[in-house]
C-alpha atoms as a PDB file:
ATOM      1  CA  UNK A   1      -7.503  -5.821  10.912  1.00  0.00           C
ATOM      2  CA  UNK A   2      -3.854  -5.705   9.676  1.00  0.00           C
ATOM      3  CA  UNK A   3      -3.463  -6.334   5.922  1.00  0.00           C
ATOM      4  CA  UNK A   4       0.119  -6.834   4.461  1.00  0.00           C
ATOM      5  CA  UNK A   5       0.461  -5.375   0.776  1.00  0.00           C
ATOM      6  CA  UNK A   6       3.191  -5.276  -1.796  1.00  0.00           C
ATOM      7  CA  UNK A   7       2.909  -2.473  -4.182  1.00  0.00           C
ATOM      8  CA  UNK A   8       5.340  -1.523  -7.799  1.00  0.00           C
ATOM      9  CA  UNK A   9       5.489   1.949  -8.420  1.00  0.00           C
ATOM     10  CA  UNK A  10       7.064   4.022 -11.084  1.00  0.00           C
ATOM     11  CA  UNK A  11      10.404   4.737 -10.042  1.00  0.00           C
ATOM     12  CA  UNK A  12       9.572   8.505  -9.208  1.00  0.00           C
ATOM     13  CA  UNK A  13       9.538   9.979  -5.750  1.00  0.00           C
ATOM     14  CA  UNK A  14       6.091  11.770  -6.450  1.00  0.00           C
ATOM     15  CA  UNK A  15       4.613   8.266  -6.828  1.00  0.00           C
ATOM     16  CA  UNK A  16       5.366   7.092  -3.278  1.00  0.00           C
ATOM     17  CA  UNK A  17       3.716  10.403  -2.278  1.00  0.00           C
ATOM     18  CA  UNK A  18       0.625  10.146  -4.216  1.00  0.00           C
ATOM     19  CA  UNK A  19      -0.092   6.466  -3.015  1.00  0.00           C
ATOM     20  CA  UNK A  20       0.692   7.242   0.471  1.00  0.00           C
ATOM     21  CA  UNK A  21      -1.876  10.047   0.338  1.00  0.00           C
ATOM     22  CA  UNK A  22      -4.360   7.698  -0.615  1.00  0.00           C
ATOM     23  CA  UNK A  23      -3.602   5.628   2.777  1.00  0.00           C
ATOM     24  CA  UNK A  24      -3.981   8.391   4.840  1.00  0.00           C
ATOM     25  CA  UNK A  25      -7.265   9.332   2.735  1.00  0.00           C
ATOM     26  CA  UNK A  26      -8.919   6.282   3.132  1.00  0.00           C
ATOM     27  CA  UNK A  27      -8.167   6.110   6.663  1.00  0.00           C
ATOM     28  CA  UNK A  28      -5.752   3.080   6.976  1.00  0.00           C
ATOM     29  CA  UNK A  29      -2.644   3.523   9.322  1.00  0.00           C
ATOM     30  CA  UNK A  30       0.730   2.348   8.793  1.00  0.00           C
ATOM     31  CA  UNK A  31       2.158   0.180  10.586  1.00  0.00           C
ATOM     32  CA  UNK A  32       5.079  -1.071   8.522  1.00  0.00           C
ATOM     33  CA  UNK A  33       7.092   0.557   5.436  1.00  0.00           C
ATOM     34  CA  UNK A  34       9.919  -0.296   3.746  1.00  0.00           C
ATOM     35  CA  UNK A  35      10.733   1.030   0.099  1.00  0.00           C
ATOM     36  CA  UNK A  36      13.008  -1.010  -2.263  1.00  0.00           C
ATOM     37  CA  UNK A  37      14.379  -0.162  -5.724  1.00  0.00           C
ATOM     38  CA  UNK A  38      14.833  -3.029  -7.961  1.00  0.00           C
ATOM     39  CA  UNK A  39      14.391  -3.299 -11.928  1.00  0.00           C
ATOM     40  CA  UNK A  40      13.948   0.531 -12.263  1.00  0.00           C
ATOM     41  CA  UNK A  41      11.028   0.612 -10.167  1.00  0.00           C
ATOM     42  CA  UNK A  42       9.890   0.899  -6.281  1.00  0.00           C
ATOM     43  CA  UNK A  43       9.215  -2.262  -4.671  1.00  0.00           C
ATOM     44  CA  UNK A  44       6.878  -1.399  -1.221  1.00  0.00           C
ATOM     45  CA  UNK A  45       6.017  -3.713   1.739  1.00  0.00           C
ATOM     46  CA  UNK A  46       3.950  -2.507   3.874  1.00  0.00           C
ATOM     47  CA  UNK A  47       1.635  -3.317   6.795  1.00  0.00           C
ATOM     48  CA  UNK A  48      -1.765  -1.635   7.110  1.00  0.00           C
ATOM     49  CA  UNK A  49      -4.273  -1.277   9.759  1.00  0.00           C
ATOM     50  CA  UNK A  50      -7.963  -0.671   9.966  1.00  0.00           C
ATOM     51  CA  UNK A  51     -11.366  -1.463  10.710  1.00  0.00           C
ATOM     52  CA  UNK A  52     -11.753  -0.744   6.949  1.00  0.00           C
ATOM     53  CA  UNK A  53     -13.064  -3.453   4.471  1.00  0.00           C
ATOM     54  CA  UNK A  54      -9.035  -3.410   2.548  1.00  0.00           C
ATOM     55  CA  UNK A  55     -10.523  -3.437  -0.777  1.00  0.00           C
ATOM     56  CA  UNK A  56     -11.712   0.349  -0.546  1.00  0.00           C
ATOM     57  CA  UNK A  57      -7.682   0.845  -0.511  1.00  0.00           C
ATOM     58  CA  UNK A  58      -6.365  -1.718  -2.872  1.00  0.00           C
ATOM     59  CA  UNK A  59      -8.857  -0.569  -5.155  1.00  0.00           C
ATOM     60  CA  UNK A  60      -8.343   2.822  -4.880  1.00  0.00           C
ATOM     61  CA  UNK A  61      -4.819   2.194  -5.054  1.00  0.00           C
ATOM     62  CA  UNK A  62      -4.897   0.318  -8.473  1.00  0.00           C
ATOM     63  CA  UNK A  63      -6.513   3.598  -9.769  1.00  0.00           C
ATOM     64  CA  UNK A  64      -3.311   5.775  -9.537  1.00  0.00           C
ATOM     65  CA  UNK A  65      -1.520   6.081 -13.226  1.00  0.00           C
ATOM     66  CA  UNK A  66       1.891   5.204 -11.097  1.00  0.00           C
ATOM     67  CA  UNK A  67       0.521   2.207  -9.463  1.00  0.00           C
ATOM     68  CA  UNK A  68       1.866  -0.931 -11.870  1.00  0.00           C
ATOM     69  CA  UNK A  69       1.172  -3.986  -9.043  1.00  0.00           C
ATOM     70  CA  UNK A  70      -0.977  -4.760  -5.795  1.00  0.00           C
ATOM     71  CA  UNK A  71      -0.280  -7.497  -4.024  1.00  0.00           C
ATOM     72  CA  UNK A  72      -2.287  -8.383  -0.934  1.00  0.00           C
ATOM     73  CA  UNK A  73      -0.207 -10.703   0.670  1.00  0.00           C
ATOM     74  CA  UNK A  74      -2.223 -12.119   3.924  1.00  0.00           C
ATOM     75  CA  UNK A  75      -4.596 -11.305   6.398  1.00  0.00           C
ATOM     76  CA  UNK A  76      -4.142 -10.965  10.510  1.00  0.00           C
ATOM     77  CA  UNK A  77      -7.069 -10.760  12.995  1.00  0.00           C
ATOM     78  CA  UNK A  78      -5.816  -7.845  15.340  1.00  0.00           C
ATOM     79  CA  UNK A  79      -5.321  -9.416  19.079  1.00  0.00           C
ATOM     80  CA  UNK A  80      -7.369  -7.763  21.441  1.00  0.00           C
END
């Protein structure tokens, strides 16, 4: 399943590292990225993929001190 997510992080580049480490932990891949900065903070859109229930990231993801916002935005059933 692809899950779309919009995440604010601190406005520090070890932030985007730490919460992309978690992707790669929980086994998700990425399939879309793109990083904005906007009110002193990163803005990120991106586009996950997994067989993966996506709560075992966005929870996980919510956990990290730099983490301020998740946003799951919608759901797509992967075409076969």
């Amino acid at each position: 399943m692809k899950h779309s997510l919009t995440i604010a992080l601190k406005n520090q580049s070890v932030a985007v590292e730490r919460f992309l480490r978690v992707v790669r932990h929980r086994g998700f891949d990425l399939t879309h990225f793109q990083l904005n900065i906007d009110d002193g903070q990163y803005h990120v859109t991106m586009t996950v993929d997994s067989d993966k229930p996506i709560h075992l990231l966005t929870s996980q993801l919510n956990k990290l001190v730099d983490v301020k916002a998740v946003t799951l935005q919608n759901l797509q059933q992967q075409v076969v």
